[in-house]
N, C-alpha and C. Protein backbone atom coordinates (compact mmCIF):
# COMPACT_ATOMS: atom_id res chain seq x y z
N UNK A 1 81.17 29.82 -22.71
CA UNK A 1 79.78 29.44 -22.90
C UNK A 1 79.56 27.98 -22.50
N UNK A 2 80.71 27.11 -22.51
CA UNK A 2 80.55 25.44 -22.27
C UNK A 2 80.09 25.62 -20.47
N UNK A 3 80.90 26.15 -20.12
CA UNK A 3 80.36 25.97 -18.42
C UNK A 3 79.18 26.79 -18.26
N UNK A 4 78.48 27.53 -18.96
CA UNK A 4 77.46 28.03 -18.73
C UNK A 4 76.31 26.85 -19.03
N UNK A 5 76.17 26.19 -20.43
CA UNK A 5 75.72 25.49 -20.75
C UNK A 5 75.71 23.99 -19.96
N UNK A 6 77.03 23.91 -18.92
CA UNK A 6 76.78 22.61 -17.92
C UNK A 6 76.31 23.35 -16.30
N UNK A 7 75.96 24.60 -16.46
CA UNK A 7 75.21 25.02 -15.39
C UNK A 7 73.69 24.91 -15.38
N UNK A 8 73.38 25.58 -16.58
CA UNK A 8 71.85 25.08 -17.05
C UNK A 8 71.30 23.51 -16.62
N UNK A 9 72.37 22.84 -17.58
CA UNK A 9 71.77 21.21 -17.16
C UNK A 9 71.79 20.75 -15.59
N UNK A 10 72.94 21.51 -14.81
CA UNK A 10 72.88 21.33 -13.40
C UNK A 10 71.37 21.71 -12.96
N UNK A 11 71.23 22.56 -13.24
CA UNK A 11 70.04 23.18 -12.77
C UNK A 11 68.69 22.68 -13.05
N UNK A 12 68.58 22.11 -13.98
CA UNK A 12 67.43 21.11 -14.29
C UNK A 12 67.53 19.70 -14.02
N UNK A 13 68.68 19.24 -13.85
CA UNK A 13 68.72 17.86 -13.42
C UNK A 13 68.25 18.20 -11.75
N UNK A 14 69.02 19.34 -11.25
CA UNK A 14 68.54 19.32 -9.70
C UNK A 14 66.96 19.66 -9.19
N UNK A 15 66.27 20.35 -10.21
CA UNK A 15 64.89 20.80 -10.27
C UNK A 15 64.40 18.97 -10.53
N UNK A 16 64.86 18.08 -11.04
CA UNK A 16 64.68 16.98 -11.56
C UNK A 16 63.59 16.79 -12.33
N UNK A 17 63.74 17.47 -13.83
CA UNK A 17 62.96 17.78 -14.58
C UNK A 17 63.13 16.84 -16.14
N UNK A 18 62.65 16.44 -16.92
CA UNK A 18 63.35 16.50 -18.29
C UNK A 18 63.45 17.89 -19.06
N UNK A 19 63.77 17.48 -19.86
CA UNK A 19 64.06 18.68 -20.76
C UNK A 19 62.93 19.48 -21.47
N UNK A 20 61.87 18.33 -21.44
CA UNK A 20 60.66 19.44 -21.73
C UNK A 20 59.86 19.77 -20.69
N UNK A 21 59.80 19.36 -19.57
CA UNK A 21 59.38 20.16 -18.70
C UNK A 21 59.88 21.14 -18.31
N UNK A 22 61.36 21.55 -18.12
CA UNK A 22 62.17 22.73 -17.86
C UNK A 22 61.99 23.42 -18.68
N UNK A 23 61.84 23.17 -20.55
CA UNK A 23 61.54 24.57 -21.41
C UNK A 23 60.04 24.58 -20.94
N UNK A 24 59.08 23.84 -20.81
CA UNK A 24 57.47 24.35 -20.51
C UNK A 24 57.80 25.27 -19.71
N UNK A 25 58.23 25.17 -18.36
CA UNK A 25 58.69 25.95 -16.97
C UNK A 25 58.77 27.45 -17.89
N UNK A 26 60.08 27.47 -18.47
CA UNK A 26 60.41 28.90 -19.17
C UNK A 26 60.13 29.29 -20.61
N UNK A 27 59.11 28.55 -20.72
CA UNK A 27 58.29 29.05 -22.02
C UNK A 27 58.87 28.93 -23.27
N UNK A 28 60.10 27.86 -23.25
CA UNK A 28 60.69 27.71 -24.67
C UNK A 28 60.29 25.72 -24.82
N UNK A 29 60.83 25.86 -25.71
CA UNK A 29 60.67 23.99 -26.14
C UNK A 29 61.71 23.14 -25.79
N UNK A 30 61.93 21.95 -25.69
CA UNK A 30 62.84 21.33 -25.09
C UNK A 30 63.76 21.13 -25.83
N UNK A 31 63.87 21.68 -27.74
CA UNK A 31 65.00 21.78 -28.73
C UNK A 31 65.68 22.70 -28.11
N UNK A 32 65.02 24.09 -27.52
CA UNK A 32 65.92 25.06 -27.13
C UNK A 32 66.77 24.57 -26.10
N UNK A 33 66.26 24.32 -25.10
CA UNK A 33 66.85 23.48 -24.22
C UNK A 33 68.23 22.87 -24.18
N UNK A 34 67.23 21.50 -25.30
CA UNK A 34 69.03 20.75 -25.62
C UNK A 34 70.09 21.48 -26.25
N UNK A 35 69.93 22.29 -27.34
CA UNK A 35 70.75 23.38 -27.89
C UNK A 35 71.67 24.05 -26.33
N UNK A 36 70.52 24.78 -25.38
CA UNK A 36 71.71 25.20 -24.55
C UNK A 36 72.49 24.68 -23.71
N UNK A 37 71.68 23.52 -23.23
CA UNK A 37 72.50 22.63 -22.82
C UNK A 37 73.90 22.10 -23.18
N UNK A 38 73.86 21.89 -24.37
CA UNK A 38 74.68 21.26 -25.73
C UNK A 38 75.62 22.42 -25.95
N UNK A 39 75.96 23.47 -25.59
CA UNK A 39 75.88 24.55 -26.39
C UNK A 39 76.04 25.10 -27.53
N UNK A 40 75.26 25.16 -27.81
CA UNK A 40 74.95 24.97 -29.29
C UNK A 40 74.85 26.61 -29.42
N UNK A 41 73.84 26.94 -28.35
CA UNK A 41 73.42 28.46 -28.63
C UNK A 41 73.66 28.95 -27.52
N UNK A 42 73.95 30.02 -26.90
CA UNK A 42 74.17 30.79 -26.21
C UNK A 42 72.73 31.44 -25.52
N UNK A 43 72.39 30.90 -24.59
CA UNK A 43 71.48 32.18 -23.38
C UNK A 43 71.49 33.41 -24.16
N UNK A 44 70.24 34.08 -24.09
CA UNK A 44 70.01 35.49 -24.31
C UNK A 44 69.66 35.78 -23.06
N UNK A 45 69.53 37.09 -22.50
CA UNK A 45 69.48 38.00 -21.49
C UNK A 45 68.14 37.78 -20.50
N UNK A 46 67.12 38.25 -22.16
CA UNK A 46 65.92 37.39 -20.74
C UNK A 46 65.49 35.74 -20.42
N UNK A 47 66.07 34.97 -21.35
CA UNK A 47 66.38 33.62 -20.32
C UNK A 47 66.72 33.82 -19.67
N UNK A 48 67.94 34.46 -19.35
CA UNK A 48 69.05 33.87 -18.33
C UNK A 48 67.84 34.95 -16.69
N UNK A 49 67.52 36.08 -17.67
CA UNK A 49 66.57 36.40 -15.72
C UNK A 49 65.82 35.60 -15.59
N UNK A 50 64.94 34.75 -16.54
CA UNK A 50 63.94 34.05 -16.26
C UNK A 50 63.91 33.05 -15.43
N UNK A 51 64.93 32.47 -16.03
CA UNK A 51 66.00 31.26 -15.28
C UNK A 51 66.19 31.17 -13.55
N UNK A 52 66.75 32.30 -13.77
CA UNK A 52 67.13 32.85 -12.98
C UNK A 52 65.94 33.45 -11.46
N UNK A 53 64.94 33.84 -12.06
CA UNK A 53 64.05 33.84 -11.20
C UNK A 53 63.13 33.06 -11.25
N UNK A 54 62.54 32.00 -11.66
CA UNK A 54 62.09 31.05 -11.39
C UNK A 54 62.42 29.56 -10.18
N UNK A 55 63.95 29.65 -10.61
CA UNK A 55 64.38 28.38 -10.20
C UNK A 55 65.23 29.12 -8.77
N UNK A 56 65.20 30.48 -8.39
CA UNK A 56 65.97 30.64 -7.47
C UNK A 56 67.50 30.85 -7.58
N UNK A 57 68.03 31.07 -8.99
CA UNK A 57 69.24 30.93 -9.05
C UNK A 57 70.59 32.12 -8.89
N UNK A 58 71.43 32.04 -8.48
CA UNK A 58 72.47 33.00 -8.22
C UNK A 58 72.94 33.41 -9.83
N UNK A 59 72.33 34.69 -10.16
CA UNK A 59 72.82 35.03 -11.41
C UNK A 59 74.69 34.78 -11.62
N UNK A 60 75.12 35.28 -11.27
CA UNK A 60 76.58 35.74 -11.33
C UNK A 60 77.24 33.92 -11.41
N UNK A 61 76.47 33.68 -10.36
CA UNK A 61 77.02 31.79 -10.47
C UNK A 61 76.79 31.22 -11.92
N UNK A 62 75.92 31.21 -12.19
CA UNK A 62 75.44 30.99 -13.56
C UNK A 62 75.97 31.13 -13.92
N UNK A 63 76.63 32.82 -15.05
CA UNK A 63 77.50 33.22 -16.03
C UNK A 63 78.81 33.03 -15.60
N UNK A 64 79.16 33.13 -14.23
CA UNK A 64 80.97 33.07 -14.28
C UNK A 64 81.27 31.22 -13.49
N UNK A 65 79.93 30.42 -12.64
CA UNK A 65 80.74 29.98 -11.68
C UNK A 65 81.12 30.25 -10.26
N UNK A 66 81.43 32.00 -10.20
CA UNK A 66 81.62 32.58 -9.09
C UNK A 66 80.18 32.36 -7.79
N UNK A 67 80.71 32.00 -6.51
CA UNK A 67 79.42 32.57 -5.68
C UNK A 67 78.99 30.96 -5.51
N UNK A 68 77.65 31.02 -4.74
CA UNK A 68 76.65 29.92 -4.37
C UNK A 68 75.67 29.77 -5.99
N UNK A 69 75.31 28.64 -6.11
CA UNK A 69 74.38 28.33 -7.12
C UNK A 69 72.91 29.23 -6.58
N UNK A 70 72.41 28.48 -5.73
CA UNK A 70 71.31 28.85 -4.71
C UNK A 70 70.89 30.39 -4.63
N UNK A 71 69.88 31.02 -5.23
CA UNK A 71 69.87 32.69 -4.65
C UNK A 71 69.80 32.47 -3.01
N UNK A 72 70.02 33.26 -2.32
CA UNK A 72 70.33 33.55 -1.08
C UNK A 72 68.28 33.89 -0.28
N UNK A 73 67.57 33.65 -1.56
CA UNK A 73 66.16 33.92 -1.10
C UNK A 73 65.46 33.17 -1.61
N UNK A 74 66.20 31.92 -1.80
CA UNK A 74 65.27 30.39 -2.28
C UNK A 74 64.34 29.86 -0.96
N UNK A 75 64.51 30.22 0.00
CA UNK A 75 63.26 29.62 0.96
C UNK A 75 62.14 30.70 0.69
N UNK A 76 62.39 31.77 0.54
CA UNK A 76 61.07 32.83 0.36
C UNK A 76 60.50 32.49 -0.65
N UNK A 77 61.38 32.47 -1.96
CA UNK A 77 61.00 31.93 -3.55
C UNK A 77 60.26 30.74 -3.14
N UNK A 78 60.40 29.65 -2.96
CA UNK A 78 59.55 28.26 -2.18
C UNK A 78 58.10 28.87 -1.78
N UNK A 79 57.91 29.53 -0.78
CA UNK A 79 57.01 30.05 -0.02
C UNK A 79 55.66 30.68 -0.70
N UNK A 80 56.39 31.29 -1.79
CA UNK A 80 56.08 32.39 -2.64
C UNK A 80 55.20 31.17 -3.49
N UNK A 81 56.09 30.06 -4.22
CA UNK A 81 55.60 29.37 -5.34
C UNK A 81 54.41 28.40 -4.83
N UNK A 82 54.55 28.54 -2.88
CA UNK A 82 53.40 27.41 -3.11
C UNK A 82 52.53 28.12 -2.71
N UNK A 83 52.57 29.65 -2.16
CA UNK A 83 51.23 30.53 -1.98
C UNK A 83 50.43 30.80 -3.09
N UNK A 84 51.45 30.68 -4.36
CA UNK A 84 50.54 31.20 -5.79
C UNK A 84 49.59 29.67 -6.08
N UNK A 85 50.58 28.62 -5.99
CA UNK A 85 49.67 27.49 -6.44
C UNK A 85 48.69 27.26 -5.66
N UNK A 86 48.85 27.43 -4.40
CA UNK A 86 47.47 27.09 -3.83
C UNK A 86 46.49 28.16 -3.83
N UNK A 87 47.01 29.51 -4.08
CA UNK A 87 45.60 30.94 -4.79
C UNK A 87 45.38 29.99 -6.14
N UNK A 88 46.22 29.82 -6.61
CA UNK A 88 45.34 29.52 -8.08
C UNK A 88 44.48 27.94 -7.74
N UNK A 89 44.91 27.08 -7.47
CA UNK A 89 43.78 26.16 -6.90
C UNK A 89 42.63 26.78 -6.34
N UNK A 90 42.33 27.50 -5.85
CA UNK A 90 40.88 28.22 -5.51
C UNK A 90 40.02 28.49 -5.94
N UNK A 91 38.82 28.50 -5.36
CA UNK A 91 37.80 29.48 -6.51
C UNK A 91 37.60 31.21 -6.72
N UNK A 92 37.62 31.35 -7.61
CA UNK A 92 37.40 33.22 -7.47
C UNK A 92 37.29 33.86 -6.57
N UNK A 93 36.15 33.38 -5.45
CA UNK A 93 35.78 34.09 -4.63
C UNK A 93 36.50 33.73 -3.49
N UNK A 94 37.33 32.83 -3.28
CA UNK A 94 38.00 32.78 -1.95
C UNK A 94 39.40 33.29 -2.62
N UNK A 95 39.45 33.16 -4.29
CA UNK A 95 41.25 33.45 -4.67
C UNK A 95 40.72 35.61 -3.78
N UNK A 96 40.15 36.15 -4.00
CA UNK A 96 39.84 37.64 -3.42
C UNK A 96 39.81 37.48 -2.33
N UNK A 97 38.78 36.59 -1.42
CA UNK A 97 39.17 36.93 0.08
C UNK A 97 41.00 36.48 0.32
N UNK A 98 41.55 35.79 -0.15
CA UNK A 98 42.67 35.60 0.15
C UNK A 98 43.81 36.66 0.20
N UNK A 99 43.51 37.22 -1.16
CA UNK A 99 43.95 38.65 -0.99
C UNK A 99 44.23 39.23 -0.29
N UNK A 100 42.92 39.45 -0.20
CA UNK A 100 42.38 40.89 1.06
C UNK A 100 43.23 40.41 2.16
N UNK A 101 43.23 38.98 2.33
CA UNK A 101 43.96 38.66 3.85
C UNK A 101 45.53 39.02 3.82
N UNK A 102 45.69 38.85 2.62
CA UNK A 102 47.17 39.07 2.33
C UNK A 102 47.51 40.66 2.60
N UNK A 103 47.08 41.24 2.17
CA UNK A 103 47.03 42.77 2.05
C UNK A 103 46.54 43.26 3.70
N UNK A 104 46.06 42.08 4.62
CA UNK A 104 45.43 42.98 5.77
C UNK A 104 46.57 42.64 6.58
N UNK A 105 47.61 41.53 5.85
CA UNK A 105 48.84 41.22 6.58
C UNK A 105 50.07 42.12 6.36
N UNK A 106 50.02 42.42 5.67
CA UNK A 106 50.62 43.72 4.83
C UNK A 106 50.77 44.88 5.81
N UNK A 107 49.71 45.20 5.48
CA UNK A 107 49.41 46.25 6.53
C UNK A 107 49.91 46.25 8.07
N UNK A 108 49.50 45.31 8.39
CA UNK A 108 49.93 45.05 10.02
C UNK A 108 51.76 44.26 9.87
N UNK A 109 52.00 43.97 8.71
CA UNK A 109 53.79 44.47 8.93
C UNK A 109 54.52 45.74 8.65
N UNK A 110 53.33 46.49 8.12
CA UNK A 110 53.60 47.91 7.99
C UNK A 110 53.50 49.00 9.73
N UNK A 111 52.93 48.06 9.97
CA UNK A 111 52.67 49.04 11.62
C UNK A 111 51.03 49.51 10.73
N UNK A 112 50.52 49.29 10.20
CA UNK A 112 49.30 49.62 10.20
C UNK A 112 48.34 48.80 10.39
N UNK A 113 47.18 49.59 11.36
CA UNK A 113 46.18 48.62 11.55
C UNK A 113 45.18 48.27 10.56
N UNK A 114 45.29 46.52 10.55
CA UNK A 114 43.61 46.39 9.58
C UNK A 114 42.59 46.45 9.36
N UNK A 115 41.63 46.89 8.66
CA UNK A 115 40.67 48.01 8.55
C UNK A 115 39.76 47.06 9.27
N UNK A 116 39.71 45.90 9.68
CA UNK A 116 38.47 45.73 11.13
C UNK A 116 38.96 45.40 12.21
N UNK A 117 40.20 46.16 12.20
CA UNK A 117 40.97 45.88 13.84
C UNK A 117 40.68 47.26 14.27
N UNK A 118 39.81 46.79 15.91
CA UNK A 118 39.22 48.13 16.77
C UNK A 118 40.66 48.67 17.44
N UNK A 119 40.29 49.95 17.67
CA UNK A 119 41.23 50.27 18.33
C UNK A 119 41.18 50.46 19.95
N UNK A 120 42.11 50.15 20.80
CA UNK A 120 42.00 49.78 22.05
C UNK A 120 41.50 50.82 23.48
């Protein structure tokens, strides 16, 4: 549990966070935090996915060590986190057209055409 608990702190020192911003991040307080850090307490299951999918992290690295820290889909995860922040910066009515654009992109990586693309 000690190297689990100096993986955590890796992981938030590299996010370069304090300790209460990293529990805000995953919805606990920054006592929990220092506790796991510290290890004091042991990760439960859905931290450790939370963790884990938030920050991009290689589960298995986490609990054993084994493997890359890094999930192997941290540039998509990136991509992902700044498409949501900038939908949620929006107003209502463009956070929906955005959507729709998203979904008409969708489609056309599906091989399907978007519903105002003529056909030739």
């Amino acid at each position: 549990m000690r190297m689990v608990s100096k993986r955590i702190k890796f992981i938030r020192q590299t996010a370069k966070m304090t300790q209460q911003e990293f529990g805000k991040r995953l919805g606990v307080s920054r006592d929990v935090i220092s506790n796991l850090e510290y290890g004091r307490v042991a990760p439960k299951e859905p931290f450790i996915e939370l963790l884990c999918s938030i920050f991009s992290v290689n589960k298995e690295w986490l609990l054993t060590g084994e493997g890359k820290p890094a999930d192997a889909n941290i540039e998509a995860r990136k991509n992902i986190d700044e498409a949501v922040s900038i939908l949620h910066s929006l107003s209502p009515e463009l956070q929906i057209y955005a959507l729709e654009q998203i979904r008409g992109l969708l489609k056309v990586q599906k091989g399907i055409k978007a519903p105002d693309e003529k056909t030739p």
